[in-house]
Protein backbone atom coordinates (compact mmCIF):
# COMPACT_ATOMS: atom_id res chain seq x y z
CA UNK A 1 -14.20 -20.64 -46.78
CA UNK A 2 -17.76 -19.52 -47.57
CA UNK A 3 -19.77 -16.55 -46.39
CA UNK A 4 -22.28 -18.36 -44.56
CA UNK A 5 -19.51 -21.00 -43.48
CA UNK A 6 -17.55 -18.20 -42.06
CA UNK A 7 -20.27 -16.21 -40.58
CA UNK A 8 -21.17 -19.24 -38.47
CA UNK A 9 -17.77 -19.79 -37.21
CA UNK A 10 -17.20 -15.99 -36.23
CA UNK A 11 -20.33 -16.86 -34.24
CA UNK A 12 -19.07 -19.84 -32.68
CA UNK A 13 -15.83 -18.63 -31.61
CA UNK A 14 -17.86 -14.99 -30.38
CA UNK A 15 -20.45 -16.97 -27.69
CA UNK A 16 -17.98 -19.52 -27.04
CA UNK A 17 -15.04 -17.48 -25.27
CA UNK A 18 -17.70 -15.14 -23.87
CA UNK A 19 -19.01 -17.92 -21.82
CA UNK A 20 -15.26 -19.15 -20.85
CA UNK A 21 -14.86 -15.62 -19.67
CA UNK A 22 -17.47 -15.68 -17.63
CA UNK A 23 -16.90 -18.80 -15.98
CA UNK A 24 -13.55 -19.22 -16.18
CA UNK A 25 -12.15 -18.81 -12.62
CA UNK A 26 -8.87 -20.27 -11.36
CA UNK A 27 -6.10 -18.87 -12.79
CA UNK A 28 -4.89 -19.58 -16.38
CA UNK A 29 -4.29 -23.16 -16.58
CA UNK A 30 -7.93 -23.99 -14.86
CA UNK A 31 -8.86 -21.67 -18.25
CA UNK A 32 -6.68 -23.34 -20.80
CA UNK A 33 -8.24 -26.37 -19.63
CA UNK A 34 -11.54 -25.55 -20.20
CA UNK A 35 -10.08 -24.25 -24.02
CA UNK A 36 -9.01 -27.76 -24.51
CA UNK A 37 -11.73 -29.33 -23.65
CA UNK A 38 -14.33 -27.40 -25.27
CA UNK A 39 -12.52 -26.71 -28.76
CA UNK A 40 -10.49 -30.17 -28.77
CA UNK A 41 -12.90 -32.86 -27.25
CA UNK A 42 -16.41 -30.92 -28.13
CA UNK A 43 -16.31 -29.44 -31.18
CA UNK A 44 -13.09 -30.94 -32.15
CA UNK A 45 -11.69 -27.54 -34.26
CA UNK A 46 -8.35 -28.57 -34.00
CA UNK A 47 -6.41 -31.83 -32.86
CA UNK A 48 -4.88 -31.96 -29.77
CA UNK A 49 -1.44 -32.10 -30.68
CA UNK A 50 -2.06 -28.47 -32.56
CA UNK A 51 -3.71 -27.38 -29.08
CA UNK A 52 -0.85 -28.20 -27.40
CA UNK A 53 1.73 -26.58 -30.27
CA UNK A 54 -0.45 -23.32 -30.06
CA UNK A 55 0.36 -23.83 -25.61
CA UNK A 56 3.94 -24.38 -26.12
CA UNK A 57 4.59 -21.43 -28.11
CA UNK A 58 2.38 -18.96 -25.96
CA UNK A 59 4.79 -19.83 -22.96
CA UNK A 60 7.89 -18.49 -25.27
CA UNK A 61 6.74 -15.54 -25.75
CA UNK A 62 5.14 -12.33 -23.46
CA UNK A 63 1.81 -12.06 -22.69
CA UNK A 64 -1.19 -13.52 -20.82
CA UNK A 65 -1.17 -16.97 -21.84
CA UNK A 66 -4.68 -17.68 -21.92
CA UNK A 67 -5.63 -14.56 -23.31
CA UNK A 68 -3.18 -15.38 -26.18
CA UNK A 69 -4.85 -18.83 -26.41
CA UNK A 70 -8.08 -17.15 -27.11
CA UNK A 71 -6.65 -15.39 -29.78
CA UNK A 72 -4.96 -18.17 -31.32
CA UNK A 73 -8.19 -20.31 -31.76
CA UNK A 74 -10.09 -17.99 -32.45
CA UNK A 75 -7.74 -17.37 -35.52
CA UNK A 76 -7.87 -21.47 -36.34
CA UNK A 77 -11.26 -21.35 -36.38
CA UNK A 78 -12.47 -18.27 -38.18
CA UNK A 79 -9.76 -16.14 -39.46
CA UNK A 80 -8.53 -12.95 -38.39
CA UNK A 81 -11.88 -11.66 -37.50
CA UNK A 82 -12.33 -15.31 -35.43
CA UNK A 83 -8.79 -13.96 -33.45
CA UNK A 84 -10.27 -10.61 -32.88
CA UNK A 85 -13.62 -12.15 -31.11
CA UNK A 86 -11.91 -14.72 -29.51
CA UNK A 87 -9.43 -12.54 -27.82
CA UNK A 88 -12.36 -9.58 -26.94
CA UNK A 89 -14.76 -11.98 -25.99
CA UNK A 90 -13.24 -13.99 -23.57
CA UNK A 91 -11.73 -10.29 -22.05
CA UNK A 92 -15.32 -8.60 -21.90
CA UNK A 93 -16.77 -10.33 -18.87
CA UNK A 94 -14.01 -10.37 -16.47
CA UNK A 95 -13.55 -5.93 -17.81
CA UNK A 96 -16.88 -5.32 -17.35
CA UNK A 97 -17.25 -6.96 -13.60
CA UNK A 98 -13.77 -5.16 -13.04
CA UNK A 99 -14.91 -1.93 -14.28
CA UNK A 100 -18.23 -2.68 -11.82
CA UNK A 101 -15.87 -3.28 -8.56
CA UNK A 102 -14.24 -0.38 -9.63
CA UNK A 103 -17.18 2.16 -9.78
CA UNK A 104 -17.95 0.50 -6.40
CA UNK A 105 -15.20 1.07 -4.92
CA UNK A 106 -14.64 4.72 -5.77
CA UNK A 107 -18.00 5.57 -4.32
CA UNK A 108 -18.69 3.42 -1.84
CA UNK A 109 -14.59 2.29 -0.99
CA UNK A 110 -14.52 4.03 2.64
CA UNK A 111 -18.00 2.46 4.36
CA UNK A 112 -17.29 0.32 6.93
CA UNK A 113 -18.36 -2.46 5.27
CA UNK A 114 -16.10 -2.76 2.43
CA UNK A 115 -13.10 -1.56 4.90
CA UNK A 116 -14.34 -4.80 6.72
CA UNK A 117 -14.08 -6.88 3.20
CA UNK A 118 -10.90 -5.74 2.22
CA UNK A 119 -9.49 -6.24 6.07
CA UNK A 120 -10.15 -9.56 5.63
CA UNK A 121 -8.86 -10.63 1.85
CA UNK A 122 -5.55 -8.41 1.94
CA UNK A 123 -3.20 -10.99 3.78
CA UNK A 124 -4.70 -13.70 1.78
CA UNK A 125 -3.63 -11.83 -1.27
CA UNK A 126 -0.67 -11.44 -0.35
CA UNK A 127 -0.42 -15.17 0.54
CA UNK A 128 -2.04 -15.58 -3.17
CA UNK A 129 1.06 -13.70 -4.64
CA UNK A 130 3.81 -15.84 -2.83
CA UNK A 131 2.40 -18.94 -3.78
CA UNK A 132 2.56 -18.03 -7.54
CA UNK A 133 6.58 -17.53 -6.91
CA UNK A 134 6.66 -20.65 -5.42
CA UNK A 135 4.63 -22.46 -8.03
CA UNK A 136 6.38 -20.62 -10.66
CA UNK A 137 10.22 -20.96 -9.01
CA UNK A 138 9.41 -24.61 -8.47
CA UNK A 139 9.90 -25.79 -12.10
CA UNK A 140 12.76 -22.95 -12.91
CA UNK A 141 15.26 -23.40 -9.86
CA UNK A 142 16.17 -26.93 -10.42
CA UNK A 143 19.77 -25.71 -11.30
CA UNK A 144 22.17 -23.95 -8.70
CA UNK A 145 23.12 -20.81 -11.74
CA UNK A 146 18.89 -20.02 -12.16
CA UNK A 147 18.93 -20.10 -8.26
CA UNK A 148 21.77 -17.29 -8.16
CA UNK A 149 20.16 -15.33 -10.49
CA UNK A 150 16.95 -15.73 -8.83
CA UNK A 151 18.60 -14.21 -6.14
CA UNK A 152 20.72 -11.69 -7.61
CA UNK A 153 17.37 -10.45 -9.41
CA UNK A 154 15.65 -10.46 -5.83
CA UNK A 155 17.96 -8.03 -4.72
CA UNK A 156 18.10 -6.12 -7.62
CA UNK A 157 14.11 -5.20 -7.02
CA UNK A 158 14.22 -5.17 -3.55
CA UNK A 159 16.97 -1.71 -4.32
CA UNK A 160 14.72 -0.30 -6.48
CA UNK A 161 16.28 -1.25 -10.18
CA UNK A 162 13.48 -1.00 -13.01
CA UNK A 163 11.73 -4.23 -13.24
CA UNK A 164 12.23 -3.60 -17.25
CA UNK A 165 15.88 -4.08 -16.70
CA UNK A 166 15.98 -7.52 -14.33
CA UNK A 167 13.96 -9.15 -16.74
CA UNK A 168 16.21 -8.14 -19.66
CA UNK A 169 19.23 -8.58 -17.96
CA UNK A 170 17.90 -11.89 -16.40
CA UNK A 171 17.46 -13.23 -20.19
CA UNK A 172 20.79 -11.96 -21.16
CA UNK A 173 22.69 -13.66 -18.10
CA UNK A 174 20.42 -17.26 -19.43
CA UNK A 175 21.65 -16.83 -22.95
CA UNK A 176 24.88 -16.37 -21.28
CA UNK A 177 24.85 -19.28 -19.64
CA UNK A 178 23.02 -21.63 -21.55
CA UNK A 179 23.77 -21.04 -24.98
CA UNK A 180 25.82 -17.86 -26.57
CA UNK A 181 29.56 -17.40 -25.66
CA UNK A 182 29.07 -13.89 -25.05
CA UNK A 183 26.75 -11.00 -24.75
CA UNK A 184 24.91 -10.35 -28.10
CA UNK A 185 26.82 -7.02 -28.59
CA UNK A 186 22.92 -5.31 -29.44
CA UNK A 187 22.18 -6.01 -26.27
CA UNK A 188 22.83 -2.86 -24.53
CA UNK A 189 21.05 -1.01 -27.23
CA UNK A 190 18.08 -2.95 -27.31
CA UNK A 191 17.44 -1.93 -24.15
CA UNK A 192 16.86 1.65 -24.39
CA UNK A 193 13.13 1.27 -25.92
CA UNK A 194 11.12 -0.24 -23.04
CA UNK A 195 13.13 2.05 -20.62
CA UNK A 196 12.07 5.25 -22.76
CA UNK A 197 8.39 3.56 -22.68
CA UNK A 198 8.99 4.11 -19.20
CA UNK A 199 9.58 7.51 -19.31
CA UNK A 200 6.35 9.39 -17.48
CA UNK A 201 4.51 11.58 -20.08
CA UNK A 202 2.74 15.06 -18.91
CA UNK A 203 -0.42 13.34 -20.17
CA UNK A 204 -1.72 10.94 -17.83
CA UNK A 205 -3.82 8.99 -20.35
CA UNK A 206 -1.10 8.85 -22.49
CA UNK A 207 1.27 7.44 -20.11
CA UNK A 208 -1.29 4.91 -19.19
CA UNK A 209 -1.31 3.74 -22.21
CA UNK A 210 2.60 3.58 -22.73
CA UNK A 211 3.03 1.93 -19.36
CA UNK A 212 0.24 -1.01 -19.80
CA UNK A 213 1.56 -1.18 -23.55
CA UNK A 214 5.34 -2.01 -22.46
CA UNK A 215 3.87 -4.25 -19.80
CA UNK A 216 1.77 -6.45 -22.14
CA UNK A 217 5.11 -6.52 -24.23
CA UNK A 218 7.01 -8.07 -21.21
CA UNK A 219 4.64 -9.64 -19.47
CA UNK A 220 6.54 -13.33 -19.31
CA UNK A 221 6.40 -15.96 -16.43
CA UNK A 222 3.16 -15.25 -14.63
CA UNK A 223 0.44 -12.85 -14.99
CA UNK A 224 1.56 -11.60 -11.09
CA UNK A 225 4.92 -10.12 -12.64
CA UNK A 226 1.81 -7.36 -13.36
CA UNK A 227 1.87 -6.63 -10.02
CA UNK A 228 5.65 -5.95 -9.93
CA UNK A 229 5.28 -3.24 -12.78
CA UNK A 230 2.48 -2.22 -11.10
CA UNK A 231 3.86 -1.52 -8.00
CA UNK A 232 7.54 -0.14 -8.81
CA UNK A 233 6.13 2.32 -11.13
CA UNK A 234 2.47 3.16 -10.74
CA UNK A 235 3.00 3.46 -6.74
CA UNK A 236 6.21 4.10 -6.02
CA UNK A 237 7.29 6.12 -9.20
CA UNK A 238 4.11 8.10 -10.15
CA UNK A 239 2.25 7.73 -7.17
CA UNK A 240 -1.10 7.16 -8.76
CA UNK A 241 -1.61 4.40 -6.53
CA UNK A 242 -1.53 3.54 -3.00
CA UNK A 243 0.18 0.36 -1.85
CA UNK A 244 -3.52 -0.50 -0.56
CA UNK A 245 -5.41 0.22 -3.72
CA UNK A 246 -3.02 -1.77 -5.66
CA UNK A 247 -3.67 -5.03 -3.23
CA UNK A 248 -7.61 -4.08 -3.87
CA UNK A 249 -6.62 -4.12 -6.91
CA UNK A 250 -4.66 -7.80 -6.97
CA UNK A 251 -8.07 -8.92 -5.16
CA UNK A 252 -10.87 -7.79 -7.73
CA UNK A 253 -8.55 -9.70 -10.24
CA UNK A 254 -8.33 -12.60 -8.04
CA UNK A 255 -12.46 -12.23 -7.56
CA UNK A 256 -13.19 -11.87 -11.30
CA UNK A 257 -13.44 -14.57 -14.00
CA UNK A 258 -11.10 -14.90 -16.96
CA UNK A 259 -7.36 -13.62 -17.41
CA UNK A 260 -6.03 -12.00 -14.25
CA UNK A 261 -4.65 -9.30 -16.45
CA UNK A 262 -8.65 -7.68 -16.52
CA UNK A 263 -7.36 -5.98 -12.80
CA UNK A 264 -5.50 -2.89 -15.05
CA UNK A 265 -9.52 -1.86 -15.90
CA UNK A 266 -9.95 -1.37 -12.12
CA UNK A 267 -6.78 0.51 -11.75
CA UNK A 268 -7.04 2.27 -15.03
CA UNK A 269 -10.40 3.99 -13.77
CA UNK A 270 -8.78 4.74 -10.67
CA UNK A 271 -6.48 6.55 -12.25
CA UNK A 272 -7.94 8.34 -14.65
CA UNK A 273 -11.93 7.37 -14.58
CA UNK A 274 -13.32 6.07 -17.82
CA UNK A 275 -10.78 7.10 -20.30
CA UNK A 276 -8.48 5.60 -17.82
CA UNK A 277 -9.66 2.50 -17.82
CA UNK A 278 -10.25 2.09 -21.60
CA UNK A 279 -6.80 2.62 -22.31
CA UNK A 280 -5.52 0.47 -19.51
CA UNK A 281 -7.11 -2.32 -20.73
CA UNK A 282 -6.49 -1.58 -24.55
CA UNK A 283 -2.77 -1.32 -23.44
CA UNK A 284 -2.40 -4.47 -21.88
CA UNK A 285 -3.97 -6.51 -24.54
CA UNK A 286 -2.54 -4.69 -27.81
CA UNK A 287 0.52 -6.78 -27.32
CA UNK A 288 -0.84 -9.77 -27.16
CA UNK A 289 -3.26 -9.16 -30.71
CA UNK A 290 0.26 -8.42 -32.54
CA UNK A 291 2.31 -10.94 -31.05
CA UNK A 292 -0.18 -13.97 -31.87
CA UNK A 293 -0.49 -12.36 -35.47
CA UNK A 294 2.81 -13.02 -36.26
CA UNK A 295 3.32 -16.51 -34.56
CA UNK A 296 1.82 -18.45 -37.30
CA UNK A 297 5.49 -18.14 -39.39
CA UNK A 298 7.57 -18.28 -36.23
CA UNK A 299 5.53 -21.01 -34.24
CA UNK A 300 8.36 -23.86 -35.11
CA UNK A 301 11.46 -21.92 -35.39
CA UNK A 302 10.94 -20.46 -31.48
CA UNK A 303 9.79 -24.44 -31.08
CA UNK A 304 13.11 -25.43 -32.07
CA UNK A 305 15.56 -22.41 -30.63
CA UNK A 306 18.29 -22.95 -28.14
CA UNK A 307 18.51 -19.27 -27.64
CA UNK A 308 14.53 -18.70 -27.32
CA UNK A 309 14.70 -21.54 -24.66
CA UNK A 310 18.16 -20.17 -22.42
CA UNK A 311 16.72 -16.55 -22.71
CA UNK A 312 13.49 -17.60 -20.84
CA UNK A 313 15.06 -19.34 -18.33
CA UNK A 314 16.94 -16.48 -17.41
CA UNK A 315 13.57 -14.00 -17.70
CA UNK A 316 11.47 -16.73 -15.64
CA UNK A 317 13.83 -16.40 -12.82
CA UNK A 318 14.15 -12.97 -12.77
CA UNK A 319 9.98 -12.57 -13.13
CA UNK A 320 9.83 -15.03 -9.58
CA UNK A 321 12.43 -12.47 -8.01
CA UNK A 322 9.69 -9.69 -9.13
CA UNK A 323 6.67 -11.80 -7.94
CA UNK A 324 8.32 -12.25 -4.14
CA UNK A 325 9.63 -8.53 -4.43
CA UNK A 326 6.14 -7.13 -4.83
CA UNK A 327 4.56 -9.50 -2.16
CA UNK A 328 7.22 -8.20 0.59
CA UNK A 329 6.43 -4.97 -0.49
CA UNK A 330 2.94 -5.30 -0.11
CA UNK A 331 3.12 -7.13 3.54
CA UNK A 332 4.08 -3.97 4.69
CA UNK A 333 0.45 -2.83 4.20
CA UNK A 334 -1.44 -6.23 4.17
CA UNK A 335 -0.46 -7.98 7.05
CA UNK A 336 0.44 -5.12 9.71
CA UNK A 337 -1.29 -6.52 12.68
CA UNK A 338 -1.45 -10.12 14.48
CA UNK A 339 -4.74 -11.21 12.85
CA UNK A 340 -3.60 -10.52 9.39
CA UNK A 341 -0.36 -12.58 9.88
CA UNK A 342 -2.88 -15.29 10.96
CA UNK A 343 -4.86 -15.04 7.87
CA UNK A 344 -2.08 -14.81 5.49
CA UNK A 345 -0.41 -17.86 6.98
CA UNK A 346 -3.74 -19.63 7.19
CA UNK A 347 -3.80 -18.90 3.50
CA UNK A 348 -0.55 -19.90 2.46
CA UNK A 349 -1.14 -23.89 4.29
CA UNK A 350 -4.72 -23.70 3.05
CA UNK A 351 -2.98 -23.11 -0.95
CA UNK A 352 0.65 -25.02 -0.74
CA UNK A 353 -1.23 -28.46 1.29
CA UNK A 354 -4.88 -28.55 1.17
CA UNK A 355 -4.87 -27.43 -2.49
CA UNK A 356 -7.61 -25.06 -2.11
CA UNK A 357 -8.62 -22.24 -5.30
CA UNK A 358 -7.71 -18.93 -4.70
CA UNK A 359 -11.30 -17.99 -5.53
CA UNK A 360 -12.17 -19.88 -2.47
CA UNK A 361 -9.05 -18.58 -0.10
CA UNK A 362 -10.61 -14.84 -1.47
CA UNK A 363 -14.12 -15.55 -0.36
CA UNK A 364 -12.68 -16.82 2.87
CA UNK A 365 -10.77 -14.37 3.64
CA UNK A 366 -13.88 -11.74 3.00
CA UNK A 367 -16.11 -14.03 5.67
CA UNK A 368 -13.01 -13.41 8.25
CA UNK A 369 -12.90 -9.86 7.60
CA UNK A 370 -16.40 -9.10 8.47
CA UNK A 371 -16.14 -11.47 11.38
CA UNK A 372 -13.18 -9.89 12.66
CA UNK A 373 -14.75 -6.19 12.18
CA UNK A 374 -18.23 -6.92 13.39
CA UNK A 375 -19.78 -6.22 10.95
């Protein structure tokens, strides 16, 4: 490809996904939908069977799938340079705004008024977080084994067993089932990385950085398995997190456009201010930059793979156990009086029958908060 030539498409793919994240709202399909449409049907860079090869294979592997998606075309369309941009560009709005809320919230986090916000949007959030187990268990509990799993993995989180380990384990029991005769005899072995990536360094930047790495490693299912990392280890293991601040935190992802995933800049500078969130963020997204590197090979052999296929039907149930795990854990906080259990059960019919965006249930929910407060 020539200079020039490639200089212009570096371009293209920069102020393209920097305008999809900044308008991108929705949730990750609204934003792979607006991919398709403006880099299959507008400027036609790749055919739409490609697109929807480059889709299939993001959902085998961890990762934030339109994040990924990013990357990918920005790789078709101007190299590895193109796959850097696309992937930072489409991230920077929703960071920035995140870092923003963030700042705002540290200073400004106890006036009435925001108390009054928050009041308002934490039982929708909640609500928010069901409804993705329910979309997501929907399509993966069609067969009485992934519902027993589900289950078993349910119970698993609610007694306090690392998240890392259900959605290992979950993938082992689905090859089990689905495809291999017996445990790979690895297995056991393979396991003991991601739990000593769990281990809690004395630095606290440095086990930011470890923690939001391993996450963006096993990130499978649905960006709100996050949220179950999130809240197993970062509030109930290290305790650098209330159960509060990590719903605030679930919200300014919910209010922000692009990948949900840009909520670990908010809690990153909670944590650790600045630094903290500039490592949070670089940790959850690292992953993803090395993963879609080496798909390009691999894309048709994971296409094609029996065992790629059982082991995520085994991880996707035990990520929906983790979704409804954290939202029980976070009604405890959330909806603790009689007008929260109205709002997040106004929230929940208003999502599951009238179809409304969660960008809309969010803003809602804000109006009822300061209506509710007097404010």
């Amino acid at each position: 490809m020539e200079k020039s030539k490639l200089k212009s498409n570096m371009l293209e793919v920069f102020f393209l996904f920097l305008k999809l994240g900044t308008i991108s709202f929705g949730g990750p399909a609204a934003h792979i939908a607006l991919m398709e449409e403006e880099v299959v049907h507008k400027r036609k860079w790749i055919s739409r069977e490609y697109f929807l090869d480059l889709l299939s294979v993001t959902n085998l592997v961890p990762g934030p799938n339109a994040l990924e998606m990013a990357i990918h075309l920005g790789f078709c369309h101007a190299g590895w340079v193109g796959m850097l941009l696309g992937g930072l560009a489409f991230m920077f709005p929703a960071v920035v705004i995140s870092l923003l809320l963030a700042v705002v919230y540290v200073q400004w986090g106890s006036l009435p008024a925001v108390e009054a916000l928050f009041f308002g949007i934490n039982p929708v959030i909640v609500a928010v977080v069901f409804f993705s187990a329910y979309r997501l268990g929907k399509t993966s509990f069609r067969k009485i084994p992934m519902m027993i799993l589900g289950a078993a993995s349910l119970i698993a989180a609610l007694l306090g067993v690392n998240e890392v380990v259900i959605l290992l384990g979950a993938g082992a029991v689905g090859l089990l089932l689905y495809w291999l005769p017996h445990l790979p005899e690895g297995l056991a072995a393979g396991l003991w990385l991601p739990l000593l990536l769990n281990s809690d360094p004395p630095v606290k930047l440095t086990a930011l950085w470890f923690f939001f790495l391993k996450v963006g490693a096993l990130l499978f299912g649905s960006g709100m398995v996050l949220y179950a990392f999130i809240q197993q280890d970062v509030v109930a293991r290290f305790g650098w997190l209330t159960e509060q601040q990590l719903i605030d935190a679930i919200a300014v992802g919910q209010m922000s456009p692009g990948p949900v995933t840009s909520s670990v800049t908010f809690i990153g500078y909670l944590v650790a201010g600045l630094p903290g969130a500039l490592v949070a963020t670089l940790g959850i997204i690292t992953p993803s930059f090395l993963i879609v590197s080496l798909l390009s090979k691999l894309l048709p052999v994971l296409q094609r793979s029996n065992a790629v296929q059982a082991f995520l039907s085994g991880v996707t149930a035990g990520a929906v156990a983790l979704i409804v795990s954290v939202g029980i854990a976070l009604m405890r906080t959330a909806v603790s009086d009689a007008w929260g259990l109205i709002l997040f059960l106004a929230a929940c019919a208003m999502r599951l029958f009238a179809k409304v965006d969660t960008i809309w249930l969010v803003l809602g929910g804000a109006a009822a908060g300061f209506l509710l407060q007097g404010i």
